[in-house]
C-alpha atoms as a PDB file:
ATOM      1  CA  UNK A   1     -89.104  42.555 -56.402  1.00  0.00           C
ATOM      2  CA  UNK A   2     -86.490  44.272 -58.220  1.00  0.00           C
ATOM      3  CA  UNK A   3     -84.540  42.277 -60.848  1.00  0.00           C
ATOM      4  CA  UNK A   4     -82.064  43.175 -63.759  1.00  0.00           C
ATOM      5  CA  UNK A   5     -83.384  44.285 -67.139  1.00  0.00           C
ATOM      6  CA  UNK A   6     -81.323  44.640 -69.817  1.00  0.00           C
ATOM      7  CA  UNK A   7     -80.548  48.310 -70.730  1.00  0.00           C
ATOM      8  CA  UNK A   8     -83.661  48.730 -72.598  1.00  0.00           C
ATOM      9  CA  UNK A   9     -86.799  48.103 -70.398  1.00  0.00           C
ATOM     10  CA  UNK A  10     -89.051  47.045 -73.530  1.00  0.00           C
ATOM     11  CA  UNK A  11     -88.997  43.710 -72.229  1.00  0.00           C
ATOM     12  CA  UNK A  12     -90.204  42.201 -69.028  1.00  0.00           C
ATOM     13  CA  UNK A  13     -90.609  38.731 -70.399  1.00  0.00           C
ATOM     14  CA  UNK A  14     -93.131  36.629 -68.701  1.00  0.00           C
ATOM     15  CA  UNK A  15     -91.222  33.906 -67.130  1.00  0.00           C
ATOM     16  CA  UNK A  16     -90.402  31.739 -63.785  1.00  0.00           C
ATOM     17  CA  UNK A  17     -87.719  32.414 -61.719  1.00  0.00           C
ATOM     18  CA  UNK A  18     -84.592  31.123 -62.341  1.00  0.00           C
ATOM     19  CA  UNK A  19     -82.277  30.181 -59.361  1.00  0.00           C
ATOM     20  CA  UNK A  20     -79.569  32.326 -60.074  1.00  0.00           C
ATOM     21  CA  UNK A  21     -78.638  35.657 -61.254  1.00  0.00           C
ATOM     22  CA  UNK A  22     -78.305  35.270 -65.228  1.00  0.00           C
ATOM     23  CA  UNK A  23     -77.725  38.336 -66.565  1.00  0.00           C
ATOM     24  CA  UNK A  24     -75.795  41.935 -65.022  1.00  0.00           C
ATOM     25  CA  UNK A  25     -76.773  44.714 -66.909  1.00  0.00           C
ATOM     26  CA  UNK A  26     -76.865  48.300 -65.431  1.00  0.00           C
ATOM     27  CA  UNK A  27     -80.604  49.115 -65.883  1.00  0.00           C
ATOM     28  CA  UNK A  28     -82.150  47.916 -62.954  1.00  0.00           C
ATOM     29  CA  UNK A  29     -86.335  47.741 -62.376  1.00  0.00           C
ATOM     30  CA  UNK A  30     -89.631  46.196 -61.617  1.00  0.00           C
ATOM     31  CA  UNK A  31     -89.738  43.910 -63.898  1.00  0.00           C
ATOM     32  CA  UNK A  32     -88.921  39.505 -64.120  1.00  0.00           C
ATOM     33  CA  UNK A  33     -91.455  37.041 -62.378  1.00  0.00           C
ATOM     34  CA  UNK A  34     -93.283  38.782 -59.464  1.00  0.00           C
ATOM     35  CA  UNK A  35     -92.889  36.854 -55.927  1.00  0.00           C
ATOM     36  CA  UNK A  36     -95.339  37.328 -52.841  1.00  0.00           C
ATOM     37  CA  UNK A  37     -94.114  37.267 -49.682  1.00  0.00           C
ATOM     38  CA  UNK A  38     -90.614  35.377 -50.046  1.00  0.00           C
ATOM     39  CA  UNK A  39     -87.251  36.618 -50.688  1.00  0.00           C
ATOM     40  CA  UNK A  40     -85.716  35.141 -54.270  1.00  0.00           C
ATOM     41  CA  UNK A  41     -82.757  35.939 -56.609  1.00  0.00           C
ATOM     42  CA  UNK A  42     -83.089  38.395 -59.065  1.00  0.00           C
ATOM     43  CA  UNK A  43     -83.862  37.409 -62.423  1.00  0.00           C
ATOM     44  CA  UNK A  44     -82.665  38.686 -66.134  1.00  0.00           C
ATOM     45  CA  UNK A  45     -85.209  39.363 -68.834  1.00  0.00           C
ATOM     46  CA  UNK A  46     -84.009  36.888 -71.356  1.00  0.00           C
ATOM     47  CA  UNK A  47     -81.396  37.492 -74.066  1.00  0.00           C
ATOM     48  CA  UNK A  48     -78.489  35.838 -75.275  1.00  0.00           C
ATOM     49  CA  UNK A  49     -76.319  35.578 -72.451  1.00  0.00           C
ATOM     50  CA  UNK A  50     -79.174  34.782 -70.170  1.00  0.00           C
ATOM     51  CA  UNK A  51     -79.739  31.795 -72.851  1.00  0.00           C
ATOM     52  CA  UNK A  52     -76.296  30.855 -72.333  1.00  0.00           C
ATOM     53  CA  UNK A  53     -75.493  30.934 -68.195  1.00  0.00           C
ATOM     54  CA  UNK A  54     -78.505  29.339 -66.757  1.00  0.00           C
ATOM     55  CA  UNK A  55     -79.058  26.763 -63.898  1.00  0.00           C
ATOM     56  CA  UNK A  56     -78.966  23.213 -65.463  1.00  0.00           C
ATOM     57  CA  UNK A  57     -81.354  20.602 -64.004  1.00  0.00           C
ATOM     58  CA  UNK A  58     -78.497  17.557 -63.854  1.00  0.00           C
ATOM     59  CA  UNK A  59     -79.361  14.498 -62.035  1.00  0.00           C
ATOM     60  CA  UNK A  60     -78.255  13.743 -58.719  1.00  0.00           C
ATOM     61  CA  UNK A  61     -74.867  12.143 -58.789  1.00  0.00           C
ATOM     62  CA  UNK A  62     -74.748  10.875 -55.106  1.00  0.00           C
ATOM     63  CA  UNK A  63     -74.096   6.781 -54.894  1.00  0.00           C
ATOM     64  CA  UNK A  64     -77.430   7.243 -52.132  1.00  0.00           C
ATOM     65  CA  UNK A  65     -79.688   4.166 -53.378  1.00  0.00           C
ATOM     66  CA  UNK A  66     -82.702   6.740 -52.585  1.00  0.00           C
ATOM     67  CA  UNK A  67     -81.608   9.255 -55.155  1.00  0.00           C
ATOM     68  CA  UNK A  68     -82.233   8.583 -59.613  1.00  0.00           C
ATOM     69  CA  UNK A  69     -82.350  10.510 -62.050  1.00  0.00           C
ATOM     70  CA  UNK A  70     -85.305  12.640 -62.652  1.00  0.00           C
ATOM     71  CA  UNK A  71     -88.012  10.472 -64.530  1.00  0.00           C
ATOM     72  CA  UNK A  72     -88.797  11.063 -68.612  1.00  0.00           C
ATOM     73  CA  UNK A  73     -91.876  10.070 -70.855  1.00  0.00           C
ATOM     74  CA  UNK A  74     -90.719   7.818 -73.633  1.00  0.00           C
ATOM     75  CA  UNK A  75     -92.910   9.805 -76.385  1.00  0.00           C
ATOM     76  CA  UNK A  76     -92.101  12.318 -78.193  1.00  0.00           C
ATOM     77  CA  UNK A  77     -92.541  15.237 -75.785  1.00  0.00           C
ATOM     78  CA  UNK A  78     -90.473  13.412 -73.293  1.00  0.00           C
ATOM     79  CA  UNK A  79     -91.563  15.549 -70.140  1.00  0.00           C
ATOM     80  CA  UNK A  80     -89.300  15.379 -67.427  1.00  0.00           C
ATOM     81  CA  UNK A  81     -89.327  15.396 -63.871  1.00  0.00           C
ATOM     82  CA  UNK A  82     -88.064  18.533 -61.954  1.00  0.00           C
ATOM     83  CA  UNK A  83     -87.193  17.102 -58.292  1.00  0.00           C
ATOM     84  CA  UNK A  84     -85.266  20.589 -57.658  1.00  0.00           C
ATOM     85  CA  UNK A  85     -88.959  22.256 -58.228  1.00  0.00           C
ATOM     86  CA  UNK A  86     -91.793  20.032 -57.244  1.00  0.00           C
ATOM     87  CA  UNK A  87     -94.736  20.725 -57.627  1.00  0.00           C
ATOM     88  CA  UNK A  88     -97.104  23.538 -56.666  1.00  0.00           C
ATOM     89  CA  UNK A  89    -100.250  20.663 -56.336  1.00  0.00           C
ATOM     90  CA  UNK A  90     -99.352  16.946 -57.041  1.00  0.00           C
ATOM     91  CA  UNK A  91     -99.997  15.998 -60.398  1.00  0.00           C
ATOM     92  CA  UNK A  92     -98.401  12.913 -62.904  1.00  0.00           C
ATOM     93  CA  UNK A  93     -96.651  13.337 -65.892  1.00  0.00           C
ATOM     94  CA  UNK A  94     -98.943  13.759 -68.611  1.00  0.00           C
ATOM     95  CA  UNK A  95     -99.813  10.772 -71.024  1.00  0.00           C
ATOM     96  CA  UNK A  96     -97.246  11.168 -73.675  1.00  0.00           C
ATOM     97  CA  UNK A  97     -98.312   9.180 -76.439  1.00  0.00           C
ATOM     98  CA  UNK A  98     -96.093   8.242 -79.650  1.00  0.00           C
ATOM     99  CA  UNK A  99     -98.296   9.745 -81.743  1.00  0.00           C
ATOM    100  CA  UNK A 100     -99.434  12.917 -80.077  1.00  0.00           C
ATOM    101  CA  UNK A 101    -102.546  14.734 -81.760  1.00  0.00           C
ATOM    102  CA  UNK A 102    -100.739  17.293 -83.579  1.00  0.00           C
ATOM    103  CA  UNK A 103    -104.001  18.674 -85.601  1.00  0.00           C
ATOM    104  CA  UNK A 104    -107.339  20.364 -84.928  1.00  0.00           C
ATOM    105  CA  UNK A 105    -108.479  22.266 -81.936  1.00  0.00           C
ATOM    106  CA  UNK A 106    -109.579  22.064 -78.213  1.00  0.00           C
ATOM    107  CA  UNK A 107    -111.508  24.558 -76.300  1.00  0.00           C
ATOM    108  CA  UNK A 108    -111.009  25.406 -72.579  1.00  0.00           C
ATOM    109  CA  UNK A 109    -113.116  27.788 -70.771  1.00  0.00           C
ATOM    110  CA  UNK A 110    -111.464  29.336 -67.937  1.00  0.00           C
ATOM    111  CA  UNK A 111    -114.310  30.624 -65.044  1.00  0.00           C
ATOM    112  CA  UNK A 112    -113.038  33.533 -63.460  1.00  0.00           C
ATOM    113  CA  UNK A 113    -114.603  35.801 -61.004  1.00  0.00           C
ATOM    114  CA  UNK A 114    -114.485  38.508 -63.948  1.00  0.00           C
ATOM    115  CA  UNK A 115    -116.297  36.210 -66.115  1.00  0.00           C
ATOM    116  CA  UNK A 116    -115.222  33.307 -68.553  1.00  0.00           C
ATOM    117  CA  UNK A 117    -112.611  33.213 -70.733  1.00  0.00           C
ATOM    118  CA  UNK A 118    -112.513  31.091 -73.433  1.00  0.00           C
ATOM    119  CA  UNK A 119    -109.339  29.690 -74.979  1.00  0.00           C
ATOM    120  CA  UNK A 120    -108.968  27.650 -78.589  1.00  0.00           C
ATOM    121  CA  UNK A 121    -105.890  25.767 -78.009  1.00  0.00           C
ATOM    122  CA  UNK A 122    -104.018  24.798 -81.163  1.00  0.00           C
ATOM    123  CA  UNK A 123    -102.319  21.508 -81.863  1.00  0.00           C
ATOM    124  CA  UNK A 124    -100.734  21.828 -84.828  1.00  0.00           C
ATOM    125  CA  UNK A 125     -98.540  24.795 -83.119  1.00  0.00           C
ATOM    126  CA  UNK A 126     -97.462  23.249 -80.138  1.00  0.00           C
ATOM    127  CA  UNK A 127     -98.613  19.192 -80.133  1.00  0.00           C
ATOM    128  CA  UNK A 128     -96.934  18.613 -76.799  1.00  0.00           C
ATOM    129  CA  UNK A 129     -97.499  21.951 -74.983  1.00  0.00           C
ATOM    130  CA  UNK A 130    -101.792  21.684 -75.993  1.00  0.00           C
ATOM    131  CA  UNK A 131    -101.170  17.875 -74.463  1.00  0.00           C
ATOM    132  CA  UNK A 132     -99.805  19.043 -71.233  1.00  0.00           C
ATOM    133  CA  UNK A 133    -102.439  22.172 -70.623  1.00  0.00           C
ATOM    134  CA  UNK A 134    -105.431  19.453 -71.285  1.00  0.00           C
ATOM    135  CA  UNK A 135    -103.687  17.256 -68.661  1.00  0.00           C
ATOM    136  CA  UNK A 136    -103.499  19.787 -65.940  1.00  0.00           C
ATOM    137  CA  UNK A 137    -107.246  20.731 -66.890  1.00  0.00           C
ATOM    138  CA  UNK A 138    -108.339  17.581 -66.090  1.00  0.00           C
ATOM    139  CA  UNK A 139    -106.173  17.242 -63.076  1.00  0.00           C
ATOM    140  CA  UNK A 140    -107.815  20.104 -61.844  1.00  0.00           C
ATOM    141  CA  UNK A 141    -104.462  21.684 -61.405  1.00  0.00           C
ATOM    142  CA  UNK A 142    -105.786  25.186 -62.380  1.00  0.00           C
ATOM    143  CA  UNK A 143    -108.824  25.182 -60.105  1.00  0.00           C
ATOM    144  CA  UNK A 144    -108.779  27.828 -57.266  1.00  0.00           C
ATOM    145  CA  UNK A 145    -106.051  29.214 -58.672  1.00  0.00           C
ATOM    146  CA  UNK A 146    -104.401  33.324 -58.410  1.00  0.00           C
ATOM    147  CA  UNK A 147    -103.247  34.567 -61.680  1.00  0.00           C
ATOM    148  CA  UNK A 148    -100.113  36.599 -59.714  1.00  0.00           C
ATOM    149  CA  UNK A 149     -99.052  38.728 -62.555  1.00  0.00           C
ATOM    150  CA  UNK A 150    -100.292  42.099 -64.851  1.00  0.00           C
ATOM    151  CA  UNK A 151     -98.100  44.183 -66.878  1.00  0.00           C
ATOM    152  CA  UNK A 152     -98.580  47.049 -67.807  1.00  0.00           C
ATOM    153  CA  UNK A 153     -95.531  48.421 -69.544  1.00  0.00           C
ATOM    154  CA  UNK A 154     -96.091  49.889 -73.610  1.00  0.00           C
ATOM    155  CA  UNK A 155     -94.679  47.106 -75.035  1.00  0.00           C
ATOM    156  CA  UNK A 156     -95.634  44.180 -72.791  1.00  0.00           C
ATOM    157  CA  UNK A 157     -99.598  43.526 -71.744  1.00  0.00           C
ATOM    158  CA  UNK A 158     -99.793  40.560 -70.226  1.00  0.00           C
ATOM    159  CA  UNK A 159    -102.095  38.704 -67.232  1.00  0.00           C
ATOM    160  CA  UNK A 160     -99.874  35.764 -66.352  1.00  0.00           C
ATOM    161  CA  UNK A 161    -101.425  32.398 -64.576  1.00  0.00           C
ATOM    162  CA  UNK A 162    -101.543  29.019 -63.676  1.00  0.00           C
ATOM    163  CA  UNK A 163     -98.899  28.942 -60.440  1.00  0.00           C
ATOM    164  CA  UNK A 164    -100.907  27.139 -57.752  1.00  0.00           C
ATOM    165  CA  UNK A 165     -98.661  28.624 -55.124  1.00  0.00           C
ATOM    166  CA  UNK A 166     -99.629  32.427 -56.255  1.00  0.00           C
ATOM    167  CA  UNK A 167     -95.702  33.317 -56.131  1.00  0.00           C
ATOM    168  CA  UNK A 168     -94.856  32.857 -59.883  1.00  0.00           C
ATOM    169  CA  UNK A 169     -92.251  30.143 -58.638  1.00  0.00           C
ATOM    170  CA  UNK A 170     -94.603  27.211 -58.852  1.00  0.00           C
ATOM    171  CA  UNK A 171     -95.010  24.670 -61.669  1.00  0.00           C
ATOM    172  CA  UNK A 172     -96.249  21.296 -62.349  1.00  0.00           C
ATOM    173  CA  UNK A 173     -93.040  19.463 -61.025  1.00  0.00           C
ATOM    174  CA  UNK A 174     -91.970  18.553 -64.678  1.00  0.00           C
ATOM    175  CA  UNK A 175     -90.684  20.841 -67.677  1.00  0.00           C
ATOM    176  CA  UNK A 176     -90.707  20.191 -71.534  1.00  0.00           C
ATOM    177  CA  UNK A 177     -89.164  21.598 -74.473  1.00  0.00           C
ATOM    178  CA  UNK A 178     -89.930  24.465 -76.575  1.00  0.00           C
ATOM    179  CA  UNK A 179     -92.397  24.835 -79.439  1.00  0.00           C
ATOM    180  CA  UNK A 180     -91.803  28.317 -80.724  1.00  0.00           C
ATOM    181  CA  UNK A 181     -93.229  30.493 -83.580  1.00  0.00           C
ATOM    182  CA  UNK A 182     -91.416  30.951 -86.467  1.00  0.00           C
ATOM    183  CA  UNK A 183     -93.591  33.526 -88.432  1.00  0.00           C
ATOM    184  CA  UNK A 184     -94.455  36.519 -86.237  1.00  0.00           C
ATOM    185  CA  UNK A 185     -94.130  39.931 -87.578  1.00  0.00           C
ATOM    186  CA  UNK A 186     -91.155  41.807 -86.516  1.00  0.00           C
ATOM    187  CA  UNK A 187     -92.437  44.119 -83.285  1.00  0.00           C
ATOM    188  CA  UNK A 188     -92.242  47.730 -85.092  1.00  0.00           C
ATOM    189  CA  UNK A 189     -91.120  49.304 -81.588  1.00  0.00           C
ATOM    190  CA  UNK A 190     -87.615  47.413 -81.266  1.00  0.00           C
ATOM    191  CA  UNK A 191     -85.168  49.070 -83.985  1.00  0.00           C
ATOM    192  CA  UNK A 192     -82.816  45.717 -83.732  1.00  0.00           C
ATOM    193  CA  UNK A 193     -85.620  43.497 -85.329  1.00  0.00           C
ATOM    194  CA  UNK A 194     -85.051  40.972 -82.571  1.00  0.00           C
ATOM    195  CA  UNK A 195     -88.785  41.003 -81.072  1.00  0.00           C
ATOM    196  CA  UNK A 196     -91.607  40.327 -82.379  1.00  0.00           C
ATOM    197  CA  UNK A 197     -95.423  40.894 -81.883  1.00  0.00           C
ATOM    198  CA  UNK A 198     -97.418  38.485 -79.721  1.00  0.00           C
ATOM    199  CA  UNK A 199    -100.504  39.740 -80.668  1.00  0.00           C
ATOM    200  CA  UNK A 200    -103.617  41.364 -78.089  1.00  0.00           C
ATOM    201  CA  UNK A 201    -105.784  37.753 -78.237  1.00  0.00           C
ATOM    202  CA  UNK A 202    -102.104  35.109 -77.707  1.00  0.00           C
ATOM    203  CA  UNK A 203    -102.150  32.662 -75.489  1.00  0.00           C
ATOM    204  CA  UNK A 204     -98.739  31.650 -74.969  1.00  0.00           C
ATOM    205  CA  UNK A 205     -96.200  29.532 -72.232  1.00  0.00           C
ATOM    206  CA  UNK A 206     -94.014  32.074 -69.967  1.00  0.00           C
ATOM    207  CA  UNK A 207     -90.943  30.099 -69.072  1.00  0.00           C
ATOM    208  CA  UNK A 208     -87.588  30.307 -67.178  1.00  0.00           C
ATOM    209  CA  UNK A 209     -84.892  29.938 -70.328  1.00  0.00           C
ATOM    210  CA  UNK A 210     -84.969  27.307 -73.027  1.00  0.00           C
ATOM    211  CA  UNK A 211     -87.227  24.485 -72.543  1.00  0.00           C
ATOM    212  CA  UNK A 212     -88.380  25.328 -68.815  1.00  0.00           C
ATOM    213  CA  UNK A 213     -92.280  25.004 -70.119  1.00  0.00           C
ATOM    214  CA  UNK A 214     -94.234  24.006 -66.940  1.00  0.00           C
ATOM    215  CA  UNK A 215     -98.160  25.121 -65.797  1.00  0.00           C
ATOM    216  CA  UNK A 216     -97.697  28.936 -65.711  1.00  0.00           C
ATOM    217  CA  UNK A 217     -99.027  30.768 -69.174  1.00  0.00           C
ATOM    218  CA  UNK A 218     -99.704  34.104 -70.165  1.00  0.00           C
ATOM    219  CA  UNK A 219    -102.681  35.732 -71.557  1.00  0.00           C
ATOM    220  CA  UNK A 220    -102.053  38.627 -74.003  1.00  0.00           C
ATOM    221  CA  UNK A 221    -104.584  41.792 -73.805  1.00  0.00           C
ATOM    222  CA  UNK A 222    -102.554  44.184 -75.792  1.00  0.00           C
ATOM    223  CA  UNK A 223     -99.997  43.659 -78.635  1.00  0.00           C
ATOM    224  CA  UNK A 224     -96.374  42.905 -77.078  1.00  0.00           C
ATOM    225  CA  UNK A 225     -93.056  43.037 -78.749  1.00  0.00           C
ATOM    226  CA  UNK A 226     -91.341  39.804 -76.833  1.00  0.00           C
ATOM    227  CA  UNK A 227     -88.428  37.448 -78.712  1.00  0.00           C
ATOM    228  CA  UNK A 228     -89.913  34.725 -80.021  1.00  0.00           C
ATOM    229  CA  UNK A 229     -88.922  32.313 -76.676  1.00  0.00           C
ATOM    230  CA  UNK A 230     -92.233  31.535 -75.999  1.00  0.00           C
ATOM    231  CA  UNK A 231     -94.401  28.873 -77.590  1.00  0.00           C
ATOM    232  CA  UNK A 232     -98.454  29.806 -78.704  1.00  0.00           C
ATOM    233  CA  UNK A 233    -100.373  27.349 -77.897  1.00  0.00           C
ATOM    234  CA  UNK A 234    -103.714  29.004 -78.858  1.00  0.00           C
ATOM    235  CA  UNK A 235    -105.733  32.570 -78.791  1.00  0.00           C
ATOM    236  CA  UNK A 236    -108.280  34.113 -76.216  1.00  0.00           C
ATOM    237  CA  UNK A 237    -112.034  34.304 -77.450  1.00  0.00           C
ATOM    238  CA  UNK A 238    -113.573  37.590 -77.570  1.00  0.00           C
ATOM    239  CA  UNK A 239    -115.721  37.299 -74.070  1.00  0.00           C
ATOM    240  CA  UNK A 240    -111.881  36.364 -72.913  1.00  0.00           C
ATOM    241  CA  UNK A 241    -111.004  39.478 -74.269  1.00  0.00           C
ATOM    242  CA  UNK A 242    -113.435  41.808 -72.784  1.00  0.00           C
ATOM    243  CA  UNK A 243    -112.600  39.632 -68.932  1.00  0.00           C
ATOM    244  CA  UNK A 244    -109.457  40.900 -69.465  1.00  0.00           C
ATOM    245  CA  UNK A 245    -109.959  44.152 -70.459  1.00  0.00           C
ATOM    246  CA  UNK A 246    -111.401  44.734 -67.363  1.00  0.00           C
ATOM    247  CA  UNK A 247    -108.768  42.714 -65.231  1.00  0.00           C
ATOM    248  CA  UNK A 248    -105.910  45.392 -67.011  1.00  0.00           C
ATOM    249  CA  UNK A 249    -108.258  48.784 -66.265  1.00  0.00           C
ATOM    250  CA  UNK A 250    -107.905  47.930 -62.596  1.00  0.00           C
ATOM    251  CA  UNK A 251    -104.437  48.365 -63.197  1.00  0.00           C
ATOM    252  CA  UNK A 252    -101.217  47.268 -61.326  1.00  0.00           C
ATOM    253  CA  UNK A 253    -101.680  46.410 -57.220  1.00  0.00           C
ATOM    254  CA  UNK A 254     -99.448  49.535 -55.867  1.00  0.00           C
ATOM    255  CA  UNK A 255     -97.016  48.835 -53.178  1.00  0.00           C
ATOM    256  CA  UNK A 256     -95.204  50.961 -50.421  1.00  0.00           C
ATOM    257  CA  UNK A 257     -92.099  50.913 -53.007  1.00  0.00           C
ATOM    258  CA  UNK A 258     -94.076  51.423 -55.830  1.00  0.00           C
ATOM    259  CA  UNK A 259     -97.389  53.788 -55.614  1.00  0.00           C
ATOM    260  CA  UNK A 260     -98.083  53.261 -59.626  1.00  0.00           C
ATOM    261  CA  UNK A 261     -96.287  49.665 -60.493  1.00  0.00           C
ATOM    262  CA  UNK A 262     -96.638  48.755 -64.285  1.00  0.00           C
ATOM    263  CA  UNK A 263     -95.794  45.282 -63.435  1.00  0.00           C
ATOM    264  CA  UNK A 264     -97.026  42.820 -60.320  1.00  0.00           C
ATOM    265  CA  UNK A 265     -99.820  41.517 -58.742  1.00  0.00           C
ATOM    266  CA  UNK A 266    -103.200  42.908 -60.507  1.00  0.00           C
ATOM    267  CA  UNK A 267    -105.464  45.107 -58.013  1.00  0.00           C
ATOM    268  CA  UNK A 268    -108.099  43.134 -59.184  1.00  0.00           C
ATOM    269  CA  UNK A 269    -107.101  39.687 -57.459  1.00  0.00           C
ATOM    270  CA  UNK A 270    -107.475  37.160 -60.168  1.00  0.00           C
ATOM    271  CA  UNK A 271    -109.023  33.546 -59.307  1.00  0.00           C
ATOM    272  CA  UNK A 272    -109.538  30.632 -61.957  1.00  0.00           C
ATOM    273  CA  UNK A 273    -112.301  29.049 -60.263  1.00  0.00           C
ATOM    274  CA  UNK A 274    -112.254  26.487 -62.918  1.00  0.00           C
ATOM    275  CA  UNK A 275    -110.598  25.450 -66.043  1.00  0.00           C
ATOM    276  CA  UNK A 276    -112.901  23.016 -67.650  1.00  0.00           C
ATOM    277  CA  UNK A 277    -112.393  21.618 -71.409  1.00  0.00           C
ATOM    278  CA  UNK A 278    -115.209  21.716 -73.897  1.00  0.00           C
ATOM    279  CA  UNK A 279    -116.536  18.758 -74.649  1.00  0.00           C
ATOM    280  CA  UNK A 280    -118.323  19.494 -78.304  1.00  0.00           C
ATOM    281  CA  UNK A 281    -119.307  17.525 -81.324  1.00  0.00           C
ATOM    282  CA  UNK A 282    -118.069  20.373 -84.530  1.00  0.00           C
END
């Protein structure tokens, strides 16, 4: 699907849709979150304005006894029920415990059918977003799952995954905030210093504007110059890396509108067989 870009096509963030147009620039391409098979709205790469007119979850304020507002964890990460986007596959909210680990390391092994790849989740970087990833593991939520996304663009290189529904509008049925980097090096191909490089190895949230986080992450397999609007939660192991290498060679699925896409469903289908944590004694 088409959607609007801003005027310069560096960026084709990885992100889920948002319900409404956000941004109307006159550059438009093949860019946004990629949707199979169903008609949505167009979608803005993020910037400022698309920061500043997005579609507000606000709880329902009918006097219907059925309806309440969505529900929150009391803990410091305080997910939150989406009821205007349930979920992909049922899952809870995740355990959100007062003190969340906020140090050391997990590993994840994602089985593919191009082979494993290995993630090293961090805490320390993003406490609450490492908390809900492990949850969703062990829900099984990423098992038999389509990774519905490849870009292929010079300044974006992403595989993006974990939408259950394979349309890149599917989540987890709850959202949480933001846990962004503060110390990545400005990206040396945007002249206004606002990107910066998410490097070839990131693992890292997409998202739909400011604290959307859900199930759907991307994997990084060639330095990117993004904004800094999406939280790292970890990096890819080298077997990872060489998985995707070969996932990005097959290159972009072409389409009757497109014969050579740079962005949309890889022509290598893409299935996490199963995400499975690493259960290891250092």
């Amino acid at each position: 699907m088409s959607s609007e870009l801003e005027p310069r096509p560096a960026e084709a963030a990885p992100r889920r849709p948002v319900r409404a147009l956000t941004r109307l620039a006159g550059v438009t391409a093949l860019a946004g979150a990629l949707v199979v098979g169903a008609s949505a709205t167009a979608l803005a790469a993020p910037g400022p304005s698309a920061d500043a007119v997005r579609v507000s979850a606000a709880p329902p304020t009918a006097v219907d006894p059925a309806t309440r507002p969505p529900r929150t964890t009391h803990g410091p990460c305080a997910y939150t029920e989406t009821p205007d986007e349930p979920a992909a596959r049922p899952v809870p909210l995740p355990p959100d415990p007062r003190r969340t680990p906020a140090r050391g390391s997990v590993r994840v092994n994602l089985a593919t059918n191009h082979g494993p790849i290995g993630l090293t989740l961090d805490r320390a970087a993003a406490p609450c977003t490492v908390q809900s990833f492990l949850h969703l593991v062990g829900k099984r939520f990423y098992d038999r799952t389509g990774c519905h996304r490849l870009t292929a663009y010079p300044t974006l290189s992403v595989l993006q995954c974990g939408d259950p529904s394979g349309t890149g509008e599917g989540g987890p049925g709850y959202r949480y905030r933001d846990e962004l980097p503060t110390d990545l090096p400005p990206a040396p191909t945007d002249p206004t210093g606002e990107r910066r490089v998410y490097a070839r190895g990131v693992l890292a949230m997409a998202n739909a504007g400011p604290d959307t986080n859900g199930s759907q992450f991307f994997l990084v397999y060639a330095n990117s110059a993004l904004r800094p609007n999406y939280t790292i939660f970890g990096e890819v192991d080298a077997a990872g890396l060489a998985t995707l290498d070969r996932i990005a060679a097959g290159g972009v699925a072409p389409t009757a509108e497109d014969p050579a896409p740079v962005d949309g469903a890889p022509a290598l289908p893409v299935t996490i067989r199963k995400a499975v944590r690493w259960h290891h004694h250092h």
